[in-house]
N, C-alpha and C. Protein backbone atom coordinates (compact mmCIF):
# COMPACT_ATOMS: atom_id res chain seq x y z
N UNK A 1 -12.51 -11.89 1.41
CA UNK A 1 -13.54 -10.93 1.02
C UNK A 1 -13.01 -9.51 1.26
N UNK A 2 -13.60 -8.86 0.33
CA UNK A 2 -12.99 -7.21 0.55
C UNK A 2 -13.82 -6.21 1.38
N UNK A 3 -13.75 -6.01 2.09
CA UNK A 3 -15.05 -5.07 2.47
C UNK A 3 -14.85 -3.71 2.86
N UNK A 4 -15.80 -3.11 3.37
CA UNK A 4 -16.16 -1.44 2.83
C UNK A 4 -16.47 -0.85 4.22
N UNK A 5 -15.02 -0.08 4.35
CA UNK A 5 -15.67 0.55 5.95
C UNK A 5 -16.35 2.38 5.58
N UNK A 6 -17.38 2.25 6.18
CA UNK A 6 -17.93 3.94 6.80
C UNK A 6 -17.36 4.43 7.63
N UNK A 7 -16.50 5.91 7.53
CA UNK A 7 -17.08 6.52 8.72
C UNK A 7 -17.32 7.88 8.51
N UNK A 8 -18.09 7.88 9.94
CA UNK A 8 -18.81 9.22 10.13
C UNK A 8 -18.00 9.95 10.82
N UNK A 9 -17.70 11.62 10.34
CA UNK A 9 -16.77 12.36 10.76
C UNK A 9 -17.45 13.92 10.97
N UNK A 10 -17.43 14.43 12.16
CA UNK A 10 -18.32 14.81 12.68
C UNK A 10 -17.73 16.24 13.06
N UNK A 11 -17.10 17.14 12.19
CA UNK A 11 -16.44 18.24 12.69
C UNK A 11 -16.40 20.13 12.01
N UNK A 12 -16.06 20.69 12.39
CA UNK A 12 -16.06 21.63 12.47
C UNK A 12 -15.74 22.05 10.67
N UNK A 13 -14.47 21.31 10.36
CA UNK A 13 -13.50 21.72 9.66
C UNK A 13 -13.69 20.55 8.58
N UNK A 14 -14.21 19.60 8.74
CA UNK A 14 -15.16 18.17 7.54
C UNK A 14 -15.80 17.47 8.61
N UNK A 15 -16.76 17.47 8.06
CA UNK A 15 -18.28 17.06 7.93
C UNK A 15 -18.43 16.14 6.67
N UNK A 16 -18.63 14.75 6.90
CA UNK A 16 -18.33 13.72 5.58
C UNK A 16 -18.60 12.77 6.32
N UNK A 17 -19.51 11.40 5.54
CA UNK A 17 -19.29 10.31 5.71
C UNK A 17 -18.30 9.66 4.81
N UNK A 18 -17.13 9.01 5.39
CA UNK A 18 -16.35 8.61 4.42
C UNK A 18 -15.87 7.22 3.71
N UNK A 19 -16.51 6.91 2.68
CA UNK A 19 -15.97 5.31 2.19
C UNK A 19 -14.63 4.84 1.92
N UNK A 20 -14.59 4.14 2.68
CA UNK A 20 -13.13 3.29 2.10
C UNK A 20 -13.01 1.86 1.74
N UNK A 21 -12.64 1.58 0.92
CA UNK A 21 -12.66 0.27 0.08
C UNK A 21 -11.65 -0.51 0.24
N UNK A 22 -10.23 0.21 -0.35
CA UNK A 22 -8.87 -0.66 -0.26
C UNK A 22 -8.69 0.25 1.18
N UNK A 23 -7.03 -0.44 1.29
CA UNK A 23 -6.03 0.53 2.20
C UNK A 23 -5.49 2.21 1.84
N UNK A 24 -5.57 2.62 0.86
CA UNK A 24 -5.19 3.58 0.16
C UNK A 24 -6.56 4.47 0.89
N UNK A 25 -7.55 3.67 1.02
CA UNK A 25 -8.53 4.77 1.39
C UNK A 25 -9.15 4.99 2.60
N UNK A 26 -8.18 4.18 3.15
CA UNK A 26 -8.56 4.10 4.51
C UNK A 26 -7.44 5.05 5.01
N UNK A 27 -6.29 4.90 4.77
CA UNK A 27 -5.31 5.96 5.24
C UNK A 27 -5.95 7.21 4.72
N UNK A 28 -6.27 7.43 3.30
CA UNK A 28 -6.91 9.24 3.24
C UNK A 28 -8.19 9.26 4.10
N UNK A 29 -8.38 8.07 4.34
CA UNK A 29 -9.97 8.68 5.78
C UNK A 29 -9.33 8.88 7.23
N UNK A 30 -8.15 8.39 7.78
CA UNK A 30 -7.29 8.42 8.57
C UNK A 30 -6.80 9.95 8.52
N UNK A 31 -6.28 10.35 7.82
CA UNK A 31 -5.73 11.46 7.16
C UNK A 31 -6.61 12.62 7.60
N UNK A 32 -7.62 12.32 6.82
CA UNK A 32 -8.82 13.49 7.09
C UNK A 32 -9.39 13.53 8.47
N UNK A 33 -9.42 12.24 9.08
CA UNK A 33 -9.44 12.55 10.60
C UNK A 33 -8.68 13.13 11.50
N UNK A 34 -7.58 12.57 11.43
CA UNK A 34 -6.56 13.46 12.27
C UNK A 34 -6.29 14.96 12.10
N UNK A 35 -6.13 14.99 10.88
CA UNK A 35 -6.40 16.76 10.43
C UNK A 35 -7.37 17.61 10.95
N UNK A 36 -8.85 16.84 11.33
CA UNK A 36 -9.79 17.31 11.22
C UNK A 36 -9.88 17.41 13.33
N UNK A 37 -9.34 16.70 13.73
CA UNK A 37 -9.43 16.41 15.42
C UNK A 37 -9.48 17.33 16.07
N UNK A 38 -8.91 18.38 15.83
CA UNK A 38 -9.00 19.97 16.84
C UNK A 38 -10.73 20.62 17.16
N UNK A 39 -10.96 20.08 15.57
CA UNK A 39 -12.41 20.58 15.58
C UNK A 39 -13.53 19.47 15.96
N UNK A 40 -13.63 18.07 16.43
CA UNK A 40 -14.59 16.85 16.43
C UNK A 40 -15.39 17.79 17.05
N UNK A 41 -17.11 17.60 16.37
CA UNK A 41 -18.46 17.72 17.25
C UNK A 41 -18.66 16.36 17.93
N UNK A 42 -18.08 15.05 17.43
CA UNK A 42 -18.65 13.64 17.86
C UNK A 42 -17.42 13.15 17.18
N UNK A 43 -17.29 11.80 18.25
CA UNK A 43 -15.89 10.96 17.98
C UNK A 43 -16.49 10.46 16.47
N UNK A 44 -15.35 10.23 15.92
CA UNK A 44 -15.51 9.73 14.39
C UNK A 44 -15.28 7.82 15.02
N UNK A 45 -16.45 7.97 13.51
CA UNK A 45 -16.92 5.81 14.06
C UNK A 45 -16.47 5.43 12.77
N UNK A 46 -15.91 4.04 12.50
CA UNK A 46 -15.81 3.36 11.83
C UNK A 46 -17.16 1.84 12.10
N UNK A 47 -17.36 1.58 10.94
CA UNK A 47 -18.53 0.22 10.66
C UNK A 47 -17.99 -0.09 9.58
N UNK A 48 -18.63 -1.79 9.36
CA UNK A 48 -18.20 -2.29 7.75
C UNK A 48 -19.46 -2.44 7.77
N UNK A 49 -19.79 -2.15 6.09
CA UNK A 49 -20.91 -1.73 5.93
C UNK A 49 -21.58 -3.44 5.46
N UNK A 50 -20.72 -4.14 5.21
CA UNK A 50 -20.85 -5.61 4.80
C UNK A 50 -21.85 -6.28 5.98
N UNK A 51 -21.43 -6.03 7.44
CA UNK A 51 -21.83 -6.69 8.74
C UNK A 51 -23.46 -6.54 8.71
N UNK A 52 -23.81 -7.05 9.33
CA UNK A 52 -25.55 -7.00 9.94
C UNK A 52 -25.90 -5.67 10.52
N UNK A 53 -26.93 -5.61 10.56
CA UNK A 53 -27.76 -4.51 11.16
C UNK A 53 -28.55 -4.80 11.69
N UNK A 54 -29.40 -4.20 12.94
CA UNK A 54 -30.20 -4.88 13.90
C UNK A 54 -31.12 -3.79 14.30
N UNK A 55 -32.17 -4.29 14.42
CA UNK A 55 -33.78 -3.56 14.72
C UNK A 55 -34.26 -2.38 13.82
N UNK A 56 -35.33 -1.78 14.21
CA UNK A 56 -35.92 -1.19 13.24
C UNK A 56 -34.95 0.06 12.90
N UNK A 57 -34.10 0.32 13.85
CA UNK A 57 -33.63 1.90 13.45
C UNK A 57 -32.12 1.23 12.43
N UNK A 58 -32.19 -0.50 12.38
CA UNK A 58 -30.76 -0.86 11.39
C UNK A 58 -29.25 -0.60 12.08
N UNK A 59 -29.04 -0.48 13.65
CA UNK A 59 -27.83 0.04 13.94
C UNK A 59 -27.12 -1.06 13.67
N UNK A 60 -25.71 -0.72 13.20
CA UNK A 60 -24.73 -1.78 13.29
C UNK A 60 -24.76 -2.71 13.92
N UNK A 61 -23.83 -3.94 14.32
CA UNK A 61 -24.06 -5.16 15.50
C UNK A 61 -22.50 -4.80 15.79
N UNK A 62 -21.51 -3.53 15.31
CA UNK A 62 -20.01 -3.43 15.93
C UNK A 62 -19.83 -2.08 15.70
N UNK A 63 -18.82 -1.45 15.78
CA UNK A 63 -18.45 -0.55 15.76
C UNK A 63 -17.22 0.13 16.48
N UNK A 64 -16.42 1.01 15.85
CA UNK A 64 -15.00 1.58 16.19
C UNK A 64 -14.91 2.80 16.46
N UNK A 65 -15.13 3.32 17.65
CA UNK A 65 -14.88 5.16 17.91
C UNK A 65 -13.56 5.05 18.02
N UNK A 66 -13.60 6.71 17.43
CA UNK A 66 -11.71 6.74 17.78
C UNK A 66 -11.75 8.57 18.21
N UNK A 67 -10.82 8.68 19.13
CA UNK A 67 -10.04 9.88 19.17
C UNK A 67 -8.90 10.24 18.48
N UNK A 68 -8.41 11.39 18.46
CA UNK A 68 -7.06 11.45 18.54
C UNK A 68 -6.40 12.92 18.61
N UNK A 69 -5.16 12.96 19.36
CA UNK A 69 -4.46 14.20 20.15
C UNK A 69 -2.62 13.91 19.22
N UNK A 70 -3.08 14.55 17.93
CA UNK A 70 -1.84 14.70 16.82
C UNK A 70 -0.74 15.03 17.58
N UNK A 71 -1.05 16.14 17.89
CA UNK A 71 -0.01 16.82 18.77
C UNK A 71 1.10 16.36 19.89
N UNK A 72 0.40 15.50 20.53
CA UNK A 72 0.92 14.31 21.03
C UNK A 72 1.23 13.22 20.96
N UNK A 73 0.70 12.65 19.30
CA UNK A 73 1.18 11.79 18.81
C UNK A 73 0.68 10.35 19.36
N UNK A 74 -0.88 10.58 19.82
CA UNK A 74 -1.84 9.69 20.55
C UNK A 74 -3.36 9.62 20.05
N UNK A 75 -3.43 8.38 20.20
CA UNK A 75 -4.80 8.16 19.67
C UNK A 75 -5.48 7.55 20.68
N UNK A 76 -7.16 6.91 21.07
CA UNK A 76 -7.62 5.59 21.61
C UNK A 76 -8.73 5.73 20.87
N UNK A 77 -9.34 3.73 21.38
CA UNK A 77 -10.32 3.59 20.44
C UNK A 77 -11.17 2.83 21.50
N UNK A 78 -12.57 2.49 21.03
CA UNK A 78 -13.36 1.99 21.94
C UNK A 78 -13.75 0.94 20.29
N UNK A 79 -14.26 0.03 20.69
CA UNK A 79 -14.51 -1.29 20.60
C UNK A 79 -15.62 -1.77 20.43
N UNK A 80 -16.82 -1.89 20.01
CA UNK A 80 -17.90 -2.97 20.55
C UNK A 80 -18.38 -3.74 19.23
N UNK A 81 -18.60 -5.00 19.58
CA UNK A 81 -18.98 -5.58 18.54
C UNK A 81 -19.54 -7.50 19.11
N UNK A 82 -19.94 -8.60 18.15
CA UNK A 82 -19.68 -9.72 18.16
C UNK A 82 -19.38 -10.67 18.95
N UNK A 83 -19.81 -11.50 19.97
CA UNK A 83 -18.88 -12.16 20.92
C UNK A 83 -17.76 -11.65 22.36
N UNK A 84 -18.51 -10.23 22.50
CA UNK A 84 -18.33 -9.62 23.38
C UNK A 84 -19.53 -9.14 23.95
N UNK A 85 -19.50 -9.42 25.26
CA UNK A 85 -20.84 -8.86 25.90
C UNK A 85 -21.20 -7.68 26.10
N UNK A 86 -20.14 -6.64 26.24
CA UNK A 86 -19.63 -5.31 26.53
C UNK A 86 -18.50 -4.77 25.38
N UNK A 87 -18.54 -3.37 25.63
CA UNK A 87 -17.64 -2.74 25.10
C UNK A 87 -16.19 -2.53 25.70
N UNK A 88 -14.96 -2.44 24.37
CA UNK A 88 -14.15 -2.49 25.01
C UNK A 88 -13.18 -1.09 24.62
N UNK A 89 -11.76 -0.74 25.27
CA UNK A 89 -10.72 0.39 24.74
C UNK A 89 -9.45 -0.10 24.69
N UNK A 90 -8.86 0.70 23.27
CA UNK A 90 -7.64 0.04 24.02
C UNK A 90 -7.06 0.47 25.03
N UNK A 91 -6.01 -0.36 25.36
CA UNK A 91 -5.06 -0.64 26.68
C UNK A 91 -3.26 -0.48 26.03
N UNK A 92 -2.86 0.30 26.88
CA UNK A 92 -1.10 0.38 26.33
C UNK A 92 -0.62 0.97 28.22
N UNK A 93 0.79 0.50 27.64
CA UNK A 93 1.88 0.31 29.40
C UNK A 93 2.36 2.22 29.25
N UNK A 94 2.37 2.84 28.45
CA UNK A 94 2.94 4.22 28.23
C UNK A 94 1.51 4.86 28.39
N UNK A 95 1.71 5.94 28.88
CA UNK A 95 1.26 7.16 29.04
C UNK A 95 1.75 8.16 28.45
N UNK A 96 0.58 9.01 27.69
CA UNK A 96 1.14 10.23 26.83
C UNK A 96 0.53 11.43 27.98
N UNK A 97 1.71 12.16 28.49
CA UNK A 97 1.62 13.08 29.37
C UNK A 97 0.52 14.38 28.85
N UNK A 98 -0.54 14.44 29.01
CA UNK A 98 -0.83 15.87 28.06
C UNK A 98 -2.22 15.77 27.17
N UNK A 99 -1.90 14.58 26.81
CA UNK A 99 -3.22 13.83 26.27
C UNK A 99 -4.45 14.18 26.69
N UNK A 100 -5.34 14.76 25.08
CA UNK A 100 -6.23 14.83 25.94
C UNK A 100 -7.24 13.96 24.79
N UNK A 101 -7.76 13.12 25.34
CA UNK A 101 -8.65 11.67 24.56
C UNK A 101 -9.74 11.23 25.10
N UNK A 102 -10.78 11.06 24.58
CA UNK A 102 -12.39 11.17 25.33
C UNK A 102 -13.09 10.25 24.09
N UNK A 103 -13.31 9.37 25.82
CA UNK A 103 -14.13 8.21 24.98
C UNK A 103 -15.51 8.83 24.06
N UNK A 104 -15.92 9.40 24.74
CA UNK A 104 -17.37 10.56 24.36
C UNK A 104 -16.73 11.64 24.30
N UNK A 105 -17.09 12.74 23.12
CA UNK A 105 -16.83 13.92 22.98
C UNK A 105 -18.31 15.00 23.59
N UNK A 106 -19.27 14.28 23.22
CA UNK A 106 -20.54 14.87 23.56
C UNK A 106 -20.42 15.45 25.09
N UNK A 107 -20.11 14.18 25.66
CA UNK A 107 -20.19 14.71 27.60
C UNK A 107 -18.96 14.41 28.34
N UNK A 108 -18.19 14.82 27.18
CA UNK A 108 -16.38 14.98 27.71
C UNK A 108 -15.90 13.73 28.50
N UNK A 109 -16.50 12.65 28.44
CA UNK A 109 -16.41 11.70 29.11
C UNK A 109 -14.62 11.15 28.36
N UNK A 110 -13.65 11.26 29.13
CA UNK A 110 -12.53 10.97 28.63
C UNK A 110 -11.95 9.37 29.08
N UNK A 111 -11.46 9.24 27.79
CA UNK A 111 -10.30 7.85 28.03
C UNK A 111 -9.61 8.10 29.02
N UNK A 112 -9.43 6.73 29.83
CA UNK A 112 -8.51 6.57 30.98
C UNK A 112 -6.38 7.02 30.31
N UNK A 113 -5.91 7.52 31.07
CA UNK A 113 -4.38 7.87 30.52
C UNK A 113 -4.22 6.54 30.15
N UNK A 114 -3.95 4.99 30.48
CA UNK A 114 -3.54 4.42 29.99
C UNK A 114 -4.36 2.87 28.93
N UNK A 115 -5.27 4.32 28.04
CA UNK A 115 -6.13 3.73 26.82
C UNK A 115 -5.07 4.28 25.75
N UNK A 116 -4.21 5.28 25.57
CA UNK A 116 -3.45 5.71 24.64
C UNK A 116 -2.24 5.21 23.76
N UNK A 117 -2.81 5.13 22.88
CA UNK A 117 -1.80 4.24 21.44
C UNK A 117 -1.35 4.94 20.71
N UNK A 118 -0.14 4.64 19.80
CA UNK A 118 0.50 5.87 18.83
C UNK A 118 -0.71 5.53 17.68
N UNK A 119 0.17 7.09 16.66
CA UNK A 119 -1.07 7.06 15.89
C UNK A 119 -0.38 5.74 14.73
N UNK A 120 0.26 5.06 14.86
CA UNK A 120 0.83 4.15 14.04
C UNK A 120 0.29 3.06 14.29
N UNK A 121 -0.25 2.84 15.85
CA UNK A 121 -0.96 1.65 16.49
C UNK A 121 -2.32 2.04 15.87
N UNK A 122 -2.68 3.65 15.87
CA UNK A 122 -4.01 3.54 14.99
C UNK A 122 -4.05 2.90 13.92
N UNK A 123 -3.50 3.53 13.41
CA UNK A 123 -3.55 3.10 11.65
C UNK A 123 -4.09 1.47 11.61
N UNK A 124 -2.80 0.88 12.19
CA UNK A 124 -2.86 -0.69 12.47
C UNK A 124 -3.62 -1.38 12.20
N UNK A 125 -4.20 -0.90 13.76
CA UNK A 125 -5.76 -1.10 14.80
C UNK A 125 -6.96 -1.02 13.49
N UNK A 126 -7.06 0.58 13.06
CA UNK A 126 -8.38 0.48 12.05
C UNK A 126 -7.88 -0.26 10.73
N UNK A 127 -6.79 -0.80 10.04
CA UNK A 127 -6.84 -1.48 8.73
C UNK A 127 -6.66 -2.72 8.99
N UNK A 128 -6.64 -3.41 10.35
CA UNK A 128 -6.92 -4.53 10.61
C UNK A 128 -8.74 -4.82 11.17
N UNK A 129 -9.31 -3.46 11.85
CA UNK A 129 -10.70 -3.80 11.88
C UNK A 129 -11.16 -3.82 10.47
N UNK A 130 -10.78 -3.05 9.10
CA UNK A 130 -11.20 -3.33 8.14
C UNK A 130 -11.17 -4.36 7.13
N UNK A 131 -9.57 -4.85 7.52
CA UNK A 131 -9.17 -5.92 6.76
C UNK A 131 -10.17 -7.60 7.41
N UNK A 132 -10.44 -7.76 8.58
CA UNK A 132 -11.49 -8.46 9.20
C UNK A 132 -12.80 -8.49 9.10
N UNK A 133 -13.47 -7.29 8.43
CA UNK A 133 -14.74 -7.49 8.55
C UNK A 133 -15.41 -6.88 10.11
N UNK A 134 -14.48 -6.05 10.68
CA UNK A 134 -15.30 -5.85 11.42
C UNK A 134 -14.87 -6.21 13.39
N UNK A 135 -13.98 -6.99 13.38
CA UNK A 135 -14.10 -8.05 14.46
C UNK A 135 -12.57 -6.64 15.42
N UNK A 136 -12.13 -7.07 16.62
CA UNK A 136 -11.65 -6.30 16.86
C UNK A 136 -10.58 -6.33 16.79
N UNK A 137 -9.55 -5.46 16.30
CA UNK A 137 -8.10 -5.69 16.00
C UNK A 137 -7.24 -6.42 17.51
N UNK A 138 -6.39 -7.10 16.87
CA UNK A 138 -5.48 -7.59 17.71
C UNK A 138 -3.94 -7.07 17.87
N UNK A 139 -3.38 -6.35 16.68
CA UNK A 139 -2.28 -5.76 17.04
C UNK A 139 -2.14 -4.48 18.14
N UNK A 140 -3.42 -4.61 18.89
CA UNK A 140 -3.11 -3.68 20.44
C UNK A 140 -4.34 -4.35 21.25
N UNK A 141 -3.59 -3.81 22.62
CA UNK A 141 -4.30 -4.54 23.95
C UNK A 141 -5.58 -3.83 24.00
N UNK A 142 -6.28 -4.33 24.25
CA UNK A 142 -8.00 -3.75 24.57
C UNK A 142 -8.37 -3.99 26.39
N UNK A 143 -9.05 -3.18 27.13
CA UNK A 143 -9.52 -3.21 28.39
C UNK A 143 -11.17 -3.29 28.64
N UNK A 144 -11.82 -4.14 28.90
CA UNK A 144 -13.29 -3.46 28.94
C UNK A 144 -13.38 -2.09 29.83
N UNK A 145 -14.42 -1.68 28.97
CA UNK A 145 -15.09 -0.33 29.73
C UNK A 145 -16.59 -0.18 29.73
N UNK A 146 -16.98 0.23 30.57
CA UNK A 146 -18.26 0.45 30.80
C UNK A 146 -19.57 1.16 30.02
N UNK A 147 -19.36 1.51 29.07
CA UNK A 147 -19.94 2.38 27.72
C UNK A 147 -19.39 2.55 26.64
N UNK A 148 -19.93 2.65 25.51
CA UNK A 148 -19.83 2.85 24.25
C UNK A 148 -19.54 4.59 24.14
């Protein structure tokens, strides 16, 4: 099945919800995020719009925040979805010295130093949550964490 990720991109410099269908359009939503990162008002989320929705306000049942610090050539992502009781981030053995990556942008609440993935592990990470439907990528380590 093909399915259709959203996301919401929340910044200074674009302001867009953005559809992506194939891979081609998921990298120009990739694209426009990272470009756009200096300026985030709110971490940009990925959803497939295919998945369920739950209670009256319809929120997703998963979902993919992401950061990312170009400059450094670092990204992280938080996790929640399906067969997990909790939310999760990823997890990597390197540390990007300098990094600065926040699980929440709202209340600066930042990723632990060693949640940080290249932005190549991004890419990965989100065209395998898309290519799934949703579920959480496996080409990088994930850690639970305590909030969404």
């Amino acid at each position: 099945m093909n399915y259709t990720l959203e996301f919401g991109l929340e910044a200074v410099t674009d302001d867009a919800t953005i559809i992506a269908r194939n891979a081609e359009e998921v990298d120009a939503a990739l694209d426009r995020i990272i470009a756009a990162s200096a300026t985030f008002n709110h971490n940009p989320t990925a959803f497939v719009l295919e998945r369920p929705r739950l209670g009256p306000l319809r929120f997703p049942d998963h979902g993919l925040k992401i950061d990312v610090d170009p400059e450094r050539g670092a990204a992280a992502l938080a996790w929640v979805g399906p067969g997990y009781d909790s939310p999760w981030m990823t997890h990597s053995d390197r540390s990007v010295s300098g990094a600065s990556l926040h699980k929440d942008i709202d209340s600066a609440t930042p990723f632990p130093a060693n949640a940080a993935i290249t932005l190549d592990q991004l890419r990965a990470a989100v065209h395998e949550f898309h290519d799934s439907g949703g579920h959480r990528p496996t080409c990088v380590e994930w850690q639970p964490t305590d909030g969404w």
